[in-house]
C-alpha atoms as a PDB file:
ATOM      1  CA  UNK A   1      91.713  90.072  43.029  1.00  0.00           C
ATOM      2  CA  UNK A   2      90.231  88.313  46.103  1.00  0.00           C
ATOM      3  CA  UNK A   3      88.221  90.074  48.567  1.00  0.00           C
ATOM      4  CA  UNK A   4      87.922  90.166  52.031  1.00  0.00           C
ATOM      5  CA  UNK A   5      84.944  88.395  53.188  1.00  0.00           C
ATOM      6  CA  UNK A   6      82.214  91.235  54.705  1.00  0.00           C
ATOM      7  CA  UNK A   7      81.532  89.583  57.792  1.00  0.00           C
ATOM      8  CA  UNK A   8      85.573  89.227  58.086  1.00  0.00           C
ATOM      9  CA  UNK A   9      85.652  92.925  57.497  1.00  0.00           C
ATOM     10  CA  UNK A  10      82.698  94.093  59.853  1.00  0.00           C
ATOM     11  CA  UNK A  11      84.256  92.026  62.803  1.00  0.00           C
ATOM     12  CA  UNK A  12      87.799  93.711  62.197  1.00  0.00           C
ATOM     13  CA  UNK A  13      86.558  97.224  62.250  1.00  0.00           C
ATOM     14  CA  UNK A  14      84.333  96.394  64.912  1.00  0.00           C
ATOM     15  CA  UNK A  15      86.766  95.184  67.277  1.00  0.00           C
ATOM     16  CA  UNK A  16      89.181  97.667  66.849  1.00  0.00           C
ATOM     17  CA  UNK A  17      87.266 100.315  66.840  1.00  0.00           C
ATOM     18  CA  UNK A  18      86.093  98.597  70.621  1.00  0.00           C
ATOM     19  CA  UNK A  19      89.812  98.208  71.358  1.00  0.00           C
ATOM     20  CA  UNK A  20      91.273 101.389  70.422  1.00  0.00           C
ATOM     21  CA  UNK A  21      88.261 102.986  72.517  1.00  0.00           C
ATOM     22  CA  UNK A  22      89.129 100.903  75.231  1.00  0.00           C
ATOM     23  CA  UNK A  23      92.953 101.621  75.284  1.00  0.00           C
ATOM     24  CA  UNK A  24      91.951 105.503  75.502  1.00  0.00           C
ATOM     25  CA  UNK A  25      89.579 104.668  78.559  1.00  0.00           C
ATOM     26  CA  UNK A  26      92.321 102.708  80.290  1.00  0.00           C
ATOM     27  CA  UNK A  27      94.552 105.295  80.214  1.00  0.00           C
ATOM     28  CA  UNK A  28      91.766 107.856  81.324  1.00  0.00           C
ATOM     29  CA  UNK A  29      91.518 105.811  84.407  1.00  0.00           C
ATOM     30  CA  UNK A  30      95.900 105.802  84.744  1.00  0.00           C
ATOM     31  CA  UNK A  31      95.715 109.635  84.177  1.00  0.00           C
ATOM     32  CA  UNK A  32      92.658 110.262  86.746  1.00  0.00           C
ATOM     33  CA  UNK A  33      94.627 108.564  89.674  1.00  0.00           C
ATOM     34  CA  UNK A  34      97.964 109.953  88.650  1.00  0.00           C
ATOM     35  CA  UNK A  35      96.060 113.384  88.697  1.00  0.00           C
ATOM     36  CA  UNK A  36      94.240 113.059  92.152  1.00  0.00           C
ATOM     37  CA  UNK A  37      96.091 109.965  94.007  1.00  0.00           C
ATOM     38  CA  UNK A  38      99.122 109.492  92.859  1.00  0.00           C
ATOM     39  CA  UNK A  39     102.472 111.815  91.739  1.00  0.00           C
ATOM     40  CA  UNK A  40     104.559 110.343  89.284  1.00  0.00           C
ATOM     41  CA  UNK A  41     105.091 112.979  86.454  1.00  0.00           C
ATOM     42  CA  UNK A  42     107.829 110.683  84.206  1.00  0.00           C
ATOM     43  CA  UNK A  43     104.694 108.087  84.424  1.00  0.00           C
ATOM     44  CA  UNK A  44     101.898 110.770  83.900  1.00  0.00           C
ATOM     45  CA  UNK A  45     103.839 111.962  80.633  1.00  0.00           C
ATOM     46  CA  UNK A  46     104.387 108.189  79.498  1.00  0.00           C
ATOM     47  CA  UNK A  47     100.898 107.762  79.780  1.00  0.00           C
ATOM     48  CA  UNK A  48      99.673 110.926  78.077  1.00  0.00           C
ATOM     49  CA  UNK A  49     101.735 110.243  75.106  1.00  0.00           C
ATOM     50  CA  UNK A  50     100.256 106.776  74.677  1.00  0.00           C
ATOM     51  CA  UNK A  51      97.241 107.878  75.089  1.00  0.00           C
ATOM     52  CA  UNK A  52      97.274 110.573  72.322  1.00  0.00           C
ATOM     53  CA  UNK A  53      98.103 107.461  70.056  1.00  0.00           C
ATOM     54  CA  UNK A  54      95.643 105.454  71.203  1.00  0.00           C
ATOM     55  CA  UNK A  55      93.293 108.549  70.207  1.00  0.00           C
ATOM     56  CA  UNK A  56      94.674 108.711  66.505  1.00  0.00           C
ATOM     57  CA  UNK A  57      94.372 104.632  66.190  1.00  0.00           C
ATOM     58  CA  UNK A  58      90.488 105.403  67.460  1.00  0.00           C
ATOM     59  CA  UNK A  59      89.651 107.854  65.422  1.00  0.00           C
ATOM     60  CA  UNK A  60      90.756 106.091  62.392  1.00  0.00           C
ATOM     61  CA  UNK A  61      88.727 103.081  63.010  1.00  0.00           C
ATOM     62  CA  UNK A  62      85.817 105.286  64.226  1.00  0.00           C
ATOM     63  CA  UNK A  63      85.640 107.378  60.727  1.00  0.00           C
ATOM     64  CA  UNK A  64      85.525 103.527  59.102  1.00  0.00           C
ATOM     65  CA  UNK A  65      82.832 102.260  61.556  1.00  0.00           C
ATOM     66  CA  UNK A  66      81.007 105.230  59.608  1.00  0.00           C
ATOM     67  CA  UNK A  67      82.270 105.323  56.257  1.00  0.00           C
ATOM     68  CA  UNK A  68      81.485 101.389  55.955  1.00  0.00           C
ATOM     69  CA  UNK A  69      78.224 101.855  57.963  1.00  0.00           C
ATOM     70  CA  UNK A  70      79.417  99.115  60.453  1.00  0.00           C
ATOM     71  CA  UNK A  71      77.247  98.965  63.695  1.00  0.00           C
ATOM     72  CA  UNK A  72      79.953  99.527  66.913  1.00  0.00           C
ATOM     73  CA  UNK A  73      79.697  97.064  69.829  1.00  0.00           C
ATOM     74  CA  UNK A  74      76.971  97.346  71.995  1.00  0.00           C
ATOM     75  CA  UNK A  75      79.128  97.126  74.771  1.00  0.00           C
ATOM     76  CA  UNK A  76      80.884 100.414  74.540  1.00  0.00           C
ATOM     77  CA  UNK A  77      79.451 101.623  77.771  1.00  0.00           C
ATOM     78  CA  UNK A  78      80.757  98.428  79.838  1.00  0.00           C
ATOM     79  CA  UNK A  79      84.251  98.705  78.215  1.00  0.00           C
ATOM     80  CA  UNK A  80      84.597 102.317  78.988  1.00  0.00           C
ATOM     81  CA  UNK A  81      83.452 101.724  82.550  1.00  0.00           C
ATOM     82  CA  UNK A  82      85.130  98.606  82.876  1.00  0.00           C
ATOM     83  CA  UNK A  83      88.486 100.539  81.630  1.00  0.00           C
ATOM     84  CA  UNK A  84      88.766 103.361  83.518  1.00  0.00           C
ATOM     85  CA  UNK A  85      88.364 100.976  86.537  1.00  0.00           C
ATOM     86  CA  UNK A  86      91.328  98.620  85.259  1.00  0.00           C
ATOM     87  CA  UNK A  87      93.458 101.866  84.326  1.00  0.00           C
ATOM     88  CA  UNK A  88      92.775 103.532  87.718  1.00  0.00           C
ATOM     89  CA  UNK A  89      93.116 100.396  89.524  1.00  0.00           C
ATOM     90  CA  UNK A  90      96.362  99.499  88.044  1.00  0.00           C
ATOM     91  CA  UNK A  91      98.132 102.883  88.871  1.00  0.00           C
ATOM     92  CA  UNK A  92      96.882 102.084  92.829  1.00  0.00           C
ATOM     93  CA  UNK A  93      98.576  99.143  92.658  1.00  0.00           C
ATOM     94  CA  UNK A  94     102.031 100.757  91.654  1.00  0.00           C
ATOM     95  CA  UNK A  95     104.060 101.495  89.343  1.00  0.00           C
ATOM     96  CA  UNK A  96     104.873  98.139  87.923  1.00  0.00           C
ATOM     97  CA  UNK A  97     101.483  97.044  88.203  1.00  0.00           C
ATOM     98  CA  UNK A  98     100.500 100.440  85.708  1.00  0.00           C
ATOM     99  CA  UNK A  99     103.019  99.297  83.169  1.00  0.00           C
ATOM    100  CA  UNK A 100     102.174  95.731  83.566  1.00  0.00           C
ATOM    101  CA  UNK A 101      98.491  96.501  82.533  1.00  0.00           C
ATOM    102  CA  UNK A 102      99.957  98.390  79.304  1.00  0.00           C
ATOM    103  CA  UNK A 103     102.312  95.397  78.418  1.00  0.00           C
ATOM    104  CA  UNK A 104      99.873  92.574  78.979  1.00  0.00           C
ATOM    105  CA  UNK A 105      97.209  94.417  76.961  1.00  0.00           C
ATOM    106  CA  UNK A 106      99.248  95.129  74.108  1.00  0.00           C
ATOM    107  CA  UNK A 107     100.715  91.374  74.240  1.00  0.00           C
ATOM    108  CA  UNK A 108      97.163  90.526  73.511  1.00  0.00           C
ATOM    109  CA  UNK A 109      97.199  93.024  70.850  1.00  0.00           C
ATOM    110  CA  UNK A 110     100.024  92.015  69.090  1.00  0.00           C
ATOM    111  CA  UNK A 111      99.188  88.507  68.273  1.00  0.00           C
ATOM    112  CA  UNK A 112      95.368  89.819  67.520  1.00  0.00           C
ATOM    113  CA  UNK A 113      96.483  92.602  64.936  1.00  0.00           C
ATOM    114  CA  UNK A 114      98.711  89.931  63.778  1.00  0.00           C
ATOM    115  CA  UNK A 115      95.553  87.298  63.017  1.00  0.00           C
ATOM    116  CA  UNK A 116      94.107  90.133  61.742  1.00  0.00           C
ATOM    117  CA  UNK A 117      96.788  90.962  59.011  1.00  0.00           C
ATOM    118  CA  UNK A 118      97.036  87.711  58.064  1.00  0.00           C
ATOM    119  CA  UNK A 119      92.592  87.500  57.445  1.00  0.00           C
ATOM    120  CA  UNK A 120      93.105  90.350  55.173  1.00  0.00           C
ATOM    121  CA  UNK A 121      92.856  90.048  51.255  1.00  0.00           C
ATOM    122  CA  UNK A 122      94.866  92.127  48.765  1.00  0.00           C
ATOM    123  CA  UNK A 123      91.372  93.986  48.442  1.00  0.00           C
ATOM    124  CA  UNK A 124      91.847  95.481  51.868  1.00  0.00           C
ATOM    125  CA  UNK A 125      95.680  97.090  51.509  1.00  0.00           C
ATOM    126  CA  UNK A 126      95.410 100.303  53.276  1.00  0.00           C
ATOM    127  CA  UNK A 127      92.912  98.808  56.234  1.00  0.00           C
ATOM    128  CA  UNK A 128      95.924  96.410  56.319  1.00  0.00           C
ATOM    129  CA  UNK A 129      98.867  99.167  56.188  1.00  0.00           C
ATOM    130  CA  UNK A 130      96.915 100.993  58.966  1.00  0.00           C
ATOM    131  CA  UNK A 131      96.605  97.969  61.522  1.00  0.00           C
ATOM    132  CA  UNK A 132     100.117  96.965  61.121  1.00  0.00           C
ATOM    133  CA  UNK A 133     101.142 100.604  61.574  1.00  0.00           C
ATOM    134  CA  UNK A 134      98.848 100.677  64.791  1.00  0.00           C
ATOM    135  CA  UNK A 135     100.458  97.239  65.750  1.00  0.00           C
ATOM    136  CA  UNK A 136     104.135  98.607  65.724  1.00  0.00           C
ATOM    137  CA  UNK A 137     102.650 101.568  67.876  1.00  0.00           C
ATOM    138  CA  UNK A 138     101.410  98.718  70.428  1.00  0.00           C
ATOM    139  CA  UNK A 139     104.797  96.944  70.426  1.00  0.00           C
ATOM    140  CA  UNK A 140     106.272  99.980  71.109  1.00  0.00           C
ATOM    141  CA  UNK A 141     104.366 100.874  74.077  1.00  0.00           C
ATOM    142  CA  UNK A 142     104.643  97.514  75.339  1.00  0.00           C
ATOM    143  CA  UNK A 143     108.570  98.509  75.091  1.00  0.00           C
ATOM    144  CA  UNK A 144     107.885 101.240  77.005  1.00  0.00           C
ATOM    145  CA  UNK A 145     106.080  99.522  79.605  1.00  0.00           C
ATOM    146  CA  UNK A 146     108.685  96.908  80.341  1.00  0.00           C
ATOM    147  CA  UNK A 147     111.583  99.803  80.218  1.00  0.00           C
ATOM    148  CA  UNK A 148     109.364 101.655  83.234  1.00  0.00           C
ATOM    149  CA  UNK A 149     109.046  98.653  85.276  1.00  0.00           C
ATOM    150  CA  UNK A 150     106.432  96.094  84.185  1.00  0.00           C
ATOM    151  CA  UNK A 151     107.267  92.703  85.614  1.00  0.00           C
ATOM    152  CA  UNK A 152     105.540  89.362  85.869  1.00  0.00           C
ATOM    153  CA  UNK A 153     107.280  88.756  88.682  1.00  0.00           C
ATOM    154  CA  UNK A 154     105.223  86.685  92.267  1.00  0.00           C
ATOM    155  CA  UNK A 155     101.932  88.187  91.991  1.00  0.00           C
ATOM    156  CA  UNK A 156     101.934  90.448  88.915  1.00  0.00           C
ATOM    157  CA  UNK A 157     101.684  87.157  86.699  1.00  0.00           C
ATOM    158  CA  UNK A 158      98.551  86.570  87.530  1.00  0.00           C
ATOM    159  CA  UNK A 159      97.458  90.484  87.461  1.00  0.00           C
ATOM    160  CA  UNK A 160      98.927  89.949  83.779  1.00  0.00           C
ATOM    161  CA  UNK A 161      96.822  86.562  82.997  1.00  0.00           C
ATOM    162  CA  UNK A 162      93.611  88.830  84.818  1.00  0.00           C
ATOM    163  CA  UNK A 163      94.258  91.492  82.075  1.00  0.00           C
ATOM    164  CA  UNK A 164      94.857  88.919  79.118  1.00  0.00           C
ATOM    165  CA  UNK A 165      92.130  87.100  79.694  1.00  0.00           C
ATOM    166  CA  UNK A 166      89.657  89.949  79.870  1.00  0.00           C
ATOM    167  CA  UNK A 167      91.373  91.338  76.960  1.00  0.00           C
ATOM    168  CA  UNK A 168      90.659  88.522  75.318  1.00  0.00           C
ATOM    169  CA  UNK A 169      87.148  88.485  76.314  1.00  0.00           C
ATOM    170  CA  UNK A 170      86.307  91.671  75.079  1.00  0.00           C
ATOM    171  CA  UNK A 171      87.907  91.084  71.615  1.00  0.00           C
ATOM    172  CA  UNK A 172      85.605  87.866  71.536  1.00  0.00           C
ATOM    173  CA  UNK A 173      82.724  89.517  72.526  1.00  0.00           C
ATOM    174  CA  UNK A 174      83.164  92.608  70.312  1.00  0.00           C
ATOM    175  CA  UNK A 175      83.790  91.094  67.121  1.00  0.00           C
ATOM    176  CA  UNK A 176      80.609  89.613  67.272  1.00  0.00           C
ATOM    177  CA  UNK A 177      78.087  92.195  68.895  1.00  0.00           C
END
């Protein structure tokens, strides 16, 4: 049976862990303003709810950061801190612009779970199984985004190429320290 290289393996788990962490703190930052600033219970629900998956998808790749004794990011702190600000940002920009930070983050998402699957050997099945579960949960929020406004419409295209390209960023950055 072939095996999925370690380094492969470390810079999977690594960068989810990272992204799954990040997700959370984004939505910490949409559920602060909606809390303080802003009143939009439908949205405040939406967000909850994604954020309680976002918390299972964590703690599954934070139980295999420790089970496979794989060092985390070193970044953590900036990501949280840089999240919060994005999610709390995004919700004082609007509605739309709230959703559209959800959509273009888990359009990123997609296509990286999706590399991800596809680096994977038959070694690696449930890892695997897990990320393409956690990759249908992204689409679906992404769904959910769109359905509660998102648009790339005038100006929120390039809010959405802001978000995608620090997205991608991260998931550079974090794979590899």
């Amino acid at each position: 049976m072939k095996k999925t290289d370690k380094k492969i393996l470390e810079e999977i788990i690594r960068v989810d862990h990272a992204g799954e962490r990040g997700a959370i703190k984004i939505y910490e930052g949409q559920l602060l303003a909606l809390n303080t600033i802003k009143n939009d219970p439908n949205l405040l629900e939406q967000v909850t709810k994604m954020k309680s998956q976002e918390q299972n998808h964590y703690n599954f790749f934070d139980k295999e950061i420790q089970k496979r004794n794989i060092k985390p990011t070193k970044l953590l702190p900036l990501w949280d801190l840089l999240g919060v600000g994005l999610g709390f940002g995004s919700v004082l920009l609007g509605k739309k612009a709230t959703m559209l930070c959800t959509a273009s983050v888990e359009e990123v998402i997609d296509k990286h779970y999706s590399n991800q699957i596809d680096k994977l050997e038959p070694d690696e099945t449930n890892l695997k199984d897990k990320i393409s579960e956690f990759r249908d949960d992204e689409l679906h929020h992404k769904n959910i985004a769109y359905e509660l406004g998102a648009t790339k419409n005038g100006l929120y295209s390039i809010f959405d190429k802001i978000i995608k390209t620090g997205s991608r960023i991260a998931i550079n950055i974090s794979e590899k320290i």
